[in-house]
Protein backbone atom coordinates (compact mmCIF):
# COMPACT_ATOMS: atom_id res chain seq x y z
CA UNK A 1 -210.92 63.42 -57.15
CA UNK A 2 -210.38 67.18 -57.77
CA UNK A 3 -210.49 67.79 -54.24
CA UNK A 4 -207.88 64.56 -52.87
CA UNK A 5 -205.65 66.41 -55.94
CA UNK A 6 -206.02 70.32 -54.10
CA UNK A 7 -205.02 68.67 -51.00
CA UNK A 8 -201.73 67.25 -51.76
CA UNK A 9 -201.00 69.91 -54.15
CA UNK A 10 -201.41 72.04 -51.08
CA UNK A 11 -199.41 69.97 -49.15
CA UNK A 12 -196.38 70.21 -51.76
CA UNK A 13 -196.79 74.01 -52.51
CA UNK A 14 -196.58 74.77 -48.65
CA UNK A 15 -193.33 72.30 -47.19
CA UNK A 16 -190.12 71.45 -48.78
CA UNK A 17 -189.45 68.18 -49.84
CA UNK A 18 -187.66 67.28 -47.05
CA UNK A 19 -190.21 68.55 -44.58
CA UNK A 20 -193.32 66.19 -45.35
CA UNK A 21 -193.57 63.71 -42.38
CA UNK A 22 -192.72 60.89 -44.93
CA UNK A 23 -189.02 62.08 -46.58
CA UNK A 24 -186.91 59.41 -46.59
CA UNK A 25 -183.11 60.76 -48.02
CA UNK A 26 -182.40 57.18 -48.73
CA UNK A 27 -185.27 54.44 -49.20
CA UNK A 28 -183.47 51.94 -47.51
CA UNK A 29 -186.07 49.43 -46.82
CA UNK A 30 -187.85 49.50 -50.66
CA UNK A 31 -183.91 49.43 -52.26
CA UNK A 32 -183.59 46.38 -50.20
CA UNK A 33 -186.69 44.30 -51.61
CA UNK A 34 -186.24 45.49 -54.39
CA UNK A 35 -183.09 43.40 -54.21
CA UNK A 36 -184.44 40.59 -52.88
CA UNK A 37 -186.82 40.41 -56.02
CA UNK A 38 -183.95 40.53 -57.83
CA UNK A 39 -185.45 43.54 -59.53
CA UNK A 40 -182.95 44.83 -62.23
CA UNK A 41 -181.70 47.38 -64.30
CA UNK A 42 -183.59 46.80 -66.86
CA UNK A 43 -186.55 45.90 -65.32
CA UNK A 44 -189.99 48.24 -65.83
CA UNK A 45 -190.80 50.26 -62.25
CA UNK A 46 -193.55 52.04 -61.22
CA UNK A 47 -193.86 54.44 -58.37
CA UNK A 48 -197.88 55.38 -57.06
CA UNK A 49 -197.89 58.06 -55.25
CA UNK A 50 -194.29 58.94 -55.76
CA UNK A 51 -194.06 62.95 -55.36
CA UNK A 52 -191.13 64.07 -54.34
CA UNK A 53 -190.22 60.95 -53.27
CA UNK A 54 -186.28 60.19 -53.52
CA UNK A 55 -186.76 56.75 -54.85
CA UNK A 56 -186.20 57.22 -58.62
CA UNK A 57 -182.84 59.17 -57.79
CA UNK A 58 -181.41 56.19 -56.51
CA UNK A 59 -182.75 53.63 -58.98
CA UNK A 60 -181.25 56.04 -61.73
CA UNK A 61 -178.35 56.09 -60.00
CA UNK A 62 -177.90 52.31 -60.28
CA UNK A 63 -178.74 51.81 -63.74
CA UNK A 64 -182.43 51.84 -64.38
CA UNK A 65 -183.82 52.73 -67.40
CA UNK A 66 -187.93 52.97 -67.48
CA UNK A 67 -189.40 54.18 -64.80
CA UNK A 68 -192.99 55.48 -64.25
CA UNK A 69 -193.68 58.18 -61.22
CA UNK A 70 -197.59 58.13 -60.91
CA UNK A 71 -199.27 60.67 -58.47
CA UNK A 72 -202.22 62.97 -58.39
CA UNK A 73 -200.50 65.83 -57.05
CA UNK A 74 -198.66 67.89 -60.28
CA UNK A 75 -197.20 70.07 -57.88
CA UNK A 76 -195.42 66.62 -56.23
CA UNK A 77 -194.15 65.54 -59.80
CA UNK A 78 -192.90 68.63 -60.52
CA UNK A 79 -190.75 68.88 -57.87
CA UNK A 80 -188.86 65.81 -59.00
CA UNK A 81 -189.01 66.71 -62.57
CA UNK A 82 -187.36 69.89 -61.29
CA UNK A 83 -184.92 68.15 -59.23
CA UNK A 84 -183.85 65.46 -61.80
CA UNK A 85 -184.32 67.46 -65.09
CA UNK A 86 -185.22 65.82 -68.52
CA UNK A 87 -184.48 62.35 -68.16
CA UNK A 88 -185.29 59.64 -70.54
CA UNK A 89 -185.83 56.93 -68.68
CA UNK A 90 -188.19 58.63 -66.25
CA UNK A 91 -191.96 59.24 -67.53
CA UNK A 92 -194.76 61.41 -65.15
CA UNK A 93 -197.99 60.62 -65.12
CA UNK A 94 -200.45 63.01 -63.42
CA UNK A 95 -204.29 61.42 -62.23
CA UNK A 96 -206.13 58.99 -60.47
CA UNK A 97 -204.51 56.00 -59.69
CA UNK A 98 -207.72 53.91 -60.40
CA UNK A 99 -208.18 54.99 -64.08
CA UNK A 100 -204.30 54.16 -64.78
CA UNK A 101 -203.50 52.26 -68.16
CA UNK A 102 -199.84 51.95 -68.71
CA UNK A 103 -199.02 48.51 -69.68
CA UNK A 104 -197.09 45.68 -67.78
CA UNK A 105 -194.66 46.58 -64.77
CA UNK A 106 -192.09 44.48 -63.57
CA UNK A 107 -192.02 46.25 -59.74
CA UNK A 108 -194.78 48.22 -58.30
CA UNK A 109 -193.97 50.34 -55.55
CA UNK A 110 -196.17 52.16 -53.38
CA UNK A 111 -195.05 53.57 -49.75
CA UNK A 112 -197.93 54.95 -48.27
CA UNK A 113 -201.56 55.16 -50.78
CA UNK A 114 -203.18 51.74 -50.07
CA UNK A 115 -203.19 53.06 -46.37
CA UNK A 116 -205.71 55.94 -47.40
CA UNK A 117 -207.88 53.71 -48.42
CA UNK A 118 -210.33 53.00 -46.06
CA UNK A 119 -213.02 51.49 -48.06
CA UNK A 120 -213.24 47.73 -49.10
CA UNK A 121 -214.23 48.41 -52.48
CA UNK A 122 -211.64 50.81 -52.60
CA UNK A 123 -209.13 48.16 -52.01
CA UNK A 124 -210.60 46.13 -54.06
CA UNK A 125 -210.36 48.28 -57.15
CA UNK A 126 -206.75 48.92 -56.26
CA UNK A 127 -205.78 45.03 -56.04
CA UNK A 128 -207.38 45.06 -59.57
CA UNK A 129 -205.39 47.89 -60.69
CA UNK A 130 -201.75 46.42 -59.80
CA UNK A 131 -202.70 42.62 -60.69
CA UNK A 132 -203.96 44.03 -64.02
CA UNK A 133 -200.69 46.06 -64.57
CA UNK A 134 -197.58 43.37 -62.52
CA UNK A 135 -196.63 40.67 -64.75
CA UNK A 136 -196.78 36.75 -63.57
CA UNK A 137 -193.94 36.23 -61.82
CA UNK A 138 -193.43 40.22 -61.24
CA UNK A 139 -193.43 41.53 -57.66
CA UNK A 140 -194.85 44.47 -55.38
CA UNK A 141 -193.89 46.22 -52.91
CA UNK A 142 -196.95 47.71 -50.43
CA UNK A 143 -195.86 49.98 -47.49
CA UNK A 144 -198.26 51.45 -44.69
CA UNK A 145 -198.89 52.55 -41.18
CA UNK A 146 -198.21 49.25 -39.04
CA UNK A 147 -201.01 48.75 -36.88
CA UNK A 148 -199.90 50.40 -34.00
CA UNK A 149 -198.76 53.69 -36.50
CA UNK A 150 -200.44 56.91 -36.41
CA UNK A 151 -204.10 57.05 -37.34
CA UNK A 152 -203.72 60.27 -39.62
CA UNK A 153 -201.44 61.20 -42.13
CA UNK A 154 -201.22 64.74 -43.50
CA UNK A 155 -204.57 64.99 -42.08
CA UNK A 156 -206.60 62.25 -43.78
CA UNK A 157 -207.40 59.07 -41.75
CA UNK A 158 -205.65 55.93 -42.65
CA UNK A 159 -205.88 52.29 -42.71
CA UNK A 160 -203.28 50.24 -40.50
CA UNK A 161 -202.56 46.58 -41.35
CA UNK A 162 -199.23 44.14 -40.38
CA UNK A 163 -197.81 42.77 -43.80
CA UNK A 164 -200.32 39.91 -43.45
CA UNK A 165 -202.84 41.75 -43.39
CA UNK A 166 -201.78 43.77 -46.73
CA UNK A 167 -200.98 40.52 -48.27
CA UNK A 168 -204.32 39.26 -47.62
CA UNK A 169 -205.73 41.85 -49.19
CA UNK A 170 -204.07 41.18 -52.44
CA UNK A 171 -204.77 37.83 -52.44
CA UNK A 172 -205.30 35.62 -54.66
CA UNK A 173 -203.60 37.44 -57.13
CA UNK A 174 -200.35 38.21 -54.96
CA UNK A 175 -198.68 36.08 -52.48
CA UNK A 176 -196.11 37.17 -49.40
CA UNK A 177 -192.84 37.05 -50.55
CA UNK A 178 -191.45 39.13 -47.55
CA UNK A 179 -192.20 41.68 -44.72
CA UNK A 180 -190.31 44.11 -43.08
CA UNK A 181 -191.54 46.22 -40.08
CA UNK A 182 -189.79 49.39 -40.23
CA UNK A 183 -189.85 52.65 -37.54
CA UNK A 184 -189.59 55.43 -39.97
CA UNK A 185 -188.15 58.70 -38.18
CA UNK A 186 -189.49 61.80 -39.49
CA UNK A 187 -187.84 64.94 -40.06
CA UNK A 188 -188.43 65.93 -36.85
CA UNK A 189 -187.16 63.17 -34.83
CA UNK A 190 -190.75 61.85 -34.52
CA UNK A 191 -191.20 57.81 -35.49
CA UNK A 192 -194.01 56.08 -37.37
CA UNK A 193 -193.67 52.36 -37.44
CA UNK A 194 -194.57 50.92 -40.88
CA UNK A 195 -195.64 47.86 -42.38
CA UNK A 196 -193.80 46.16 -46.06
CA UNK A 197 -195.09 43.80 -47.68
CA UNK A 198 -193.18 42.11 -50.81
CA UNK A 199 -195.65 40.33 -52.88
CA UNK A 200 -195.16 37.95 -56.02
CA UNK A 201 -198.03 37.98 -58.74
CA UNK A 202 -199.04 34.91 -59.28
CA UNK A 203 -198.78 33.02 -62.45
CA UNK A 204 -195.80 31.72 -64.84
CA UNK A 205 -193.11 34.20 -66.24
């Protein structure tokens, strides 16, 4: 993975955070079902490939207090650790997102890795990853190119599915709680429609 962790490394040391293709200034659409799965304060989040992402500035902002930003870029993290300074209730953790071990989430959130993965069995370790880590009852939230999105993204292919697609994927573990489809507009004016996908692990509180 040394070489998938040089690329986006490269791709943070070169741009400004608002200057990848994928800055959002407000996440409207994950803030949302987040909401809708009544996800709380005091509820345990986890970001995959979060970055520089501008999520955990907003859930701090409304009260959250253990949060986990996972990516395999350190550059990425480090830009938000700059940006936010020590903060208790954040914690970084730097690797691959198949050999993570951080105990039971209550929200997963993850705009924009399972669409790298183009492999089945790729998928299928990553469905194992987040049903081994969401709690029964818990929820996710998986965003991606829709299927009519672009085929590349910082210059790796991707994967497009709808929502039903992605939910399928998780299955049986996960079931569709909601979708969104959502035209993201990127810093340059240019739009990449997106799939969301709100899933519900399966299983008793």
């Amino acid at each position: 993975m040394a070489d998938v962790a040089d690329h986006w490394n490269g791709i943070y040391s070169t741009k400004a955070v608002d200057e990848v293709s994928w800055y959002e200034e407000v996440p409207v659409t994950s803030l949302e079902l987040m909401a809708a799965a009544d996800c709380g304060a005091g509820d345990r989040v986890i970001d995959v490939g979060a970055g520089a992402a501008t999520l955990v500035d907003h859930l701090l902002q409304i009260g959250h207090t253990d949060i986990v930003l996972v990516d395999i870029s350190a550059t990425g993290l480090a830009a938000t650790k700059q940006r936010l300074g020590e903060h208790p209730a954040v914690r970084y953790v730097v690797g691959d997102l198949f050999d993570l071990d951080i105990g039971p989430v209550d929200m997963w959130h993850d705009r924009a890795v399972f669409h790298f993965l183009g492999a089945p069995a790729d998928r299928r370790r990553y469905r194992a990853v987040m049903a081994r880590h969401v709690r029964p009852g818990g929820h996710s939230i998986v965003a991606g190119f829709a299927p009519d999105g672009p085929e590349q993204c910082s210059g790796l292919p991707v994967a497009r599915h709808s929502a039903a697609e992605m939910a399928a994927a998780f299955s049986p573990e996960f079931a569709l709680a909601a979708s969104r489809r959502v035209v993201h507009v990127t810093p340059w004016g240019g739009e990449q429609p997106f799939s969301f996908a709100l899933l519900r692990r399966q299983g008793a509180p």
